[in-house]
Protein backbone atom coordinates (compact mmCIF):
# COMPACT_ATOMS: atom_id res chain seq x y z
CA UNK A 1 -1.44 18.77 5.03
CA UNK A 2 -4.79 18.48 2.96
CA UNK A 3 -8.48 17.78 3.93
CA UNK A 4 -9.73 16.88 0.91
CA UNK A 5 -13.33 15.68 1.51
CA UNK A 6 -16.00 13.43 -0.52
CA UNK A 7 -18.65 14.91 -2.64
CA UNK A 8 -20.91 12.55 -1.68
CA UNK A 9 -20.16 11.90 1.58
CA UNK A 10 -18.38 12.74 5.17
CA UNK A 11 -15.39 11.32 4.26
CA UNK A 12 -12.03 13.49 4.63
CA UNK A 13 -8.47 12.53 3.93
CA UNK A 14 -5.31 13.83 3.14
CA UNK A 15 -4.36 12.79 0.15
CA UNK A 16 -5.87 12.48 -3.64
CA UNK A 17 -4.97 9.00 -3.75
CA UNK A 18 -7.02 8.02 -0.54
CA UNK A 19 -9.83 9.74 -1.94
CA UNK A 20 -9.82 8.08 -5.37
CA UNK A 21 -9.45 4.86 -3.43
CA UNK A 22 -12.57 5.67 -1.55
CA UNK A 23 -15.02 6.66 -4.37
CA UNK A 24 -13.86 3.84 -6.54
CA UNK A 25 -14.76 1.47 -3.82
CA UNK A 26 -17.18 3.10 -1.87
CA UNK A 27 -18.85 5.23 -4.38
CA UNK A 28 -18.75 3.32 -7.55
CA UNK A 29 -18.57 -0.26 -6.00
CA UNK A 30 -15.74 -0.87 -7.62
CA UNK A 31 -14.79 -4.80 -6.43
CA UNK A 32 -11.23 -6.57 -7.65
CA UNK A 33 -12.28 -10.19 -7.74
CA UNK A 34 -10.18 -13.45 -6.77
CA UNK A 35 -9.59 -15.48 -9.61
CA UNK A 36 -9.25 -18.98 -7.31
CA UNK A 37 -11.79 -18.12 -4.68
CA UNK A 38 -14.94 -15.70 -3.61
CA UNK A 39 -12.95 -12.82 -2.27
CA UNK A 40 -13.72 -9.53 -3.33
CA UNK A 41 -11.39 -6.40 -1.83
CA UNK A 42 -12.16 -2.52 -2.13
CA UNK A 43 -8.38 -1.99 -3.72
CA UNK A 44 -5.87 -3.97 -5.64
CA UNK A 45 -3.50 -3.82 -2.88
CA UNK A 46 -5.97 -5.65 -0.59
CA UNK A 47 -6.65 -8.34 -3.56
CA UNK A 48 -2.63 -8.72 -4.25
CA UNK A 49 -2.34 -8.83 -0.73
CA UNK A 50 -5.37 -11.53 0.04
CA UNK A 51 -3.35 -13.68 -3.32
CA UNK A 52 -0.31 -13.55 -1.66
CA UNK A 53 -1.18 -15.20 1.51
CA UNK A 54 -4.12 -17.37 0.88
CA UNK A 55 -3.01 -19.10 -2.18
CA UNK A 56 0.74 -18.76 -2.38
CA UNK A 57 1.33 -19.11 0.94
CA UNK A 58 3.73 -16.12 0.59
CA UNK A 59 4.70 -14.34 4.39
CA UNK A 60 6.17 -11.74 3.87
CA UNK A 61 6.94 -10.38 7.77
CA UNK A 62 9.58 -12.71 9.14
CA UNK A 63 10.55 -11.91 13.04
CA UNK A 64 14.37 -11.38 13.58
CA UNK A 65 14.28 -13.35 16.81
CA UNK A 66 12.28 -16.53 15.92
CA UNK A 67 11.26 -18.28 13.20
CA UNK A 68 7.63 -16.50 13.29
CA UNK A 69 6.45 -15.23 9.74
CA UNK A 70 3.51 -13.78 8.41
CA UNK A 71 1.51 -11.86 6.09
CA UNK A 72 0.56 -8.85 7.94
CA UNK A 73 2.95 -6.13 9.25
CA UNK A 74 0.44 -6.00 12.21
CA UNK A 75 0.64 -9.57 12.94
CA UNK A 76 4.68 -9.38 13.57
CA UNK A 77 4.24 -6.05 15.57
CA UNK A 78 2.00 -7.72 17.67
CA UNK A 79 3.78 -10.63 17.86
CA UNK A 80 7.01 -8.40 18.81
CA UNK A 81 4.90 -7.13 21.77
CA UNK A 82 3.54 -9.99 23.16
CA UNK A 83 6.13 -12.96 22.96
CA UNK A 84 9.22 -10.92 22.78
CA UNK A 85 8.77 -8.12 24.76
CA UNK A 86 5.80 -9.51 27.08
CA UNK A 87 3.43 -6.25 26.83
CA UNK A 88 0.37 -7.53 28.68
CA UNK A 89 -1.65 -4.29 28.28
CA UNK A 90 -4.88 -5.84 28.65
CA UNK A 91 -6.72 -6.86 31.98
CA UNK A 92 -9.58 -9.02 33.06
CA UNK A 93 -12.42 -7.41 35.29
CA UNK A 94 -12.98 -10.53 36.80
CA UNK A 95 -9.81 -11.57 38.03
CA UNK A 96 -6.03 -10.44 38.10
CA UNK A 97 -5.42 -12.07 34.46
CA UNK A 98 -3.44 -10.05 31.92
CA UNK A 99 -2.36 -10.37 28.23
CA UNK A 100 -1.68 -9.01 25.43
CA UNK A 101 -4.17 -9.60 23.14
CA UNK A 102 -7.54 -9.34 22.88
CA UNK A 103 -8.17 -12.76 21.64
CA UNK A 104 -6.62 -14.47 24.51
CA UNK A 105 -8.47 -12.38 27.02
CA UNK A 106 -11.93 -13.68 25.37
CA UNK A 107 -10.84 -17.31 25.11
CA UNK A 108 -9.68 -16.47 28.95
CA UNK A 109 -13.35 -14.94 30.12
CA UNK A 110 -14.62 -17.55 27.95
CA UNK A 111 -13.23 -21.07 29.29
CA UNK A 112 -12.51 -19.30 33.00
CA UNK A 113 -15.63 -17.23 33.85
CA UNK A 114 -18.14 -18.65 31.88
CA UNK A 115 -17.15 -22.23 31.01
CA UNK A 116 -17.25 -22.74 27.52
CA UNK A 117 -15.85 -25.86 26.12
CA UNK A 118 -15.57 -27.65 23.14
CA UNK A 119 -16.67 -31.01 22.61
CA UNK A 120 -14.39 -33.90 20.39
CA UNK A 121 -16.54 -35.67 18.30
CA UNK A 122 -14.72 -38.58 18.58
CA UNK A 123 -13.98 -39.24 22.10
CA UNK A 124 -14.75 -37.48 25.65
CA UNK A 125 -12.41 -34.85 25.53
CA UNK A 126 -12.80 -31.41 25.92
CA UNK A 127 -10.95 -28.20 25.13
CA UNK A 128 -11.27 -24.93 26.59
CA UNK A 129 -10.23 -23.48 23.71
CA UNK A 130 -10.90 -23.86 19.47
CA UNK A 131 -7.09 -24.53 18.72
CA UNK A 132 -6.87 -26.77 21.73
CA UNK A 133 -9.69 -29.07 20.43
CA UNK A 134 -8.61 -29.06 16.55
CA UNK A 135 -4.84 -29.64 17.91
CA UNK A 136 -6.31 -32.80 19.75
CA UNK A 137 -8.24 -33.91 16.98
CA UNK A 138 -5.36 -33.65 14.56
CA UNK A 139 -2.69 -35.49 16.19
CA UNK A 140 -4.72 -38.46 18.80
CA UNK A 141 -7.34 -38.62 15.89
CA UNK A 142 -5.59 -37.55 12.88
CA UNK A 143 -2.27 -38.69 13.82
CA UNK A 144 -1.17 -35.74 12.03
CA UNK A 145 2.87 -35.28 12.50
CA UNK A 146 5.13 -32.58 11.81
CA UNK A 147 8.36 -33.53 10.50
CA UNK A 148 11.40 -31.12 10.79
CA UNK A 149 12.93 -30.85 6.91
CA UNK A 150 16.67 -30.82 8.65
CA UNK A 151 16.36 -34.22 10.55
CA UNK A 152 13.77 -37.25 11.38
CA UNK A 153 12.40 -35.61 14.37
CA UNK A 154 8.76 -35.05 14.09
CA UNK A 155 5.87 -34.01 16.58
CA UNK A 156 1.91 -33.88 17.01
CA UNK A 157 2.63 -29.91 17.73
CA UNK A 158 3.63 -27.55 14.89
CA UNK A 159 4.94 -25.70 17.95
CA UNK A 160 7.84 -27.97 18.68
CA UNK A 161 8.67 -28.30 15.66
CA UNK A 162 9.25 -24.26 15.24
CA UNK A 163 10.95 -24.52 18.61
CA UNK A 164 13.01 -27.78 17.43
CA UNK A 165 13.79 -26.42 14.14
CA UNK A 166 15.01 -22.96 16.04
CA UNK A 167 16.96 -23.92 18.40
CA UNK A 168 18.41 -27.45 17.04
CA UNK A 169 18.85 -26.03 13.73
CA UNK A 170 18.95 -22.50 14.38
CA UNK A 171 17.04 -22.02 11.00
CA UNK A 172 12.98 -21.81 10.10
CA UNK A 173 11.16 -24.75 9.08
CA UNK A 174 11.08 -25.07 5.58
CA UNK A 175 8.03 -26.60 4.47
């Protein structure tokens, strides 16, 4: 394999491609601009990639075993892991909690250990966690339903209606 390194800096790689990526973007500030929003990537993959999901809503990772999809390999391998296969690699210091991400275990340290909440602007609830507050807000507030595209059951929770559509239907929701 090659090391190829930068001229004009300590970066290595091992291929010419990597490296032209790198002093176009790094080097030369090369930026590929969004044409619908402020989004600026280092490469055209990045940009085609950023298009894809943002503003065509394109996923293009679907899991085999639910109706999960999304836009980054990363996000189904990880999903994979933690739902399907239950890998809870990561541990709290504090107390015997264990999960698999590293998101979970700060919403868990913050709402256990050091008793962050989040405030409805509406009404006295609180939520231990972001989603928890905007799900509130959306569906006692909002009254924000989700309506399942194979029959006329609909829900508060975009949740149920995955879980509805997956194993009523045995197909995605289409939306």
């Amino acid at each position: 394999m090659k090391n190829l390194k930068c001229g004009q800096c300590d970066y290595h790689t091992g291929t010419n491609s990597n490296l032209l990526k790198h002093t176009k973007s790094v080097h030369l500030g090369i930026k590929y601009k969004c044409s619908e929003c402020d989004y600026q990537a280092t490469q055209k993959g990045y940009l085609k990639q950023h298009t894809e999901s943002i503003h065509l809503g394109i996923k293009h990772h679907k899991c085999e075993q639910c109706g999960y999809q999304t836009t980054k390999k990363g996000n189904l391998t990880h999903h994979t892991n933690s739902v399907h296969f239950r890998i809870k690699n990561l541990k709290c210091i504090q107390c015997d909690y264990q999960t698999a991400t590293k998101s979970n275990l700060s919403k868990h340290v913050n709402s256990v250990h050091l008793g962050i909440t989040y405030k409805c602007t509406h009404c006295d609830y609180r939520a231990t966690q972001k989603g928890y507050l905007k799900q509130h807000t959306e569906s006692v507030h909002l009254r924000i339903k989700h309506k399942c595209s194979h029959c006329d059951y609909q829900t508060t929770k975009k949740s149920n209606l995955t879980h509805h559509a997956n194993h009523i239907h045995n197909a995605p929701v289409v939306e």
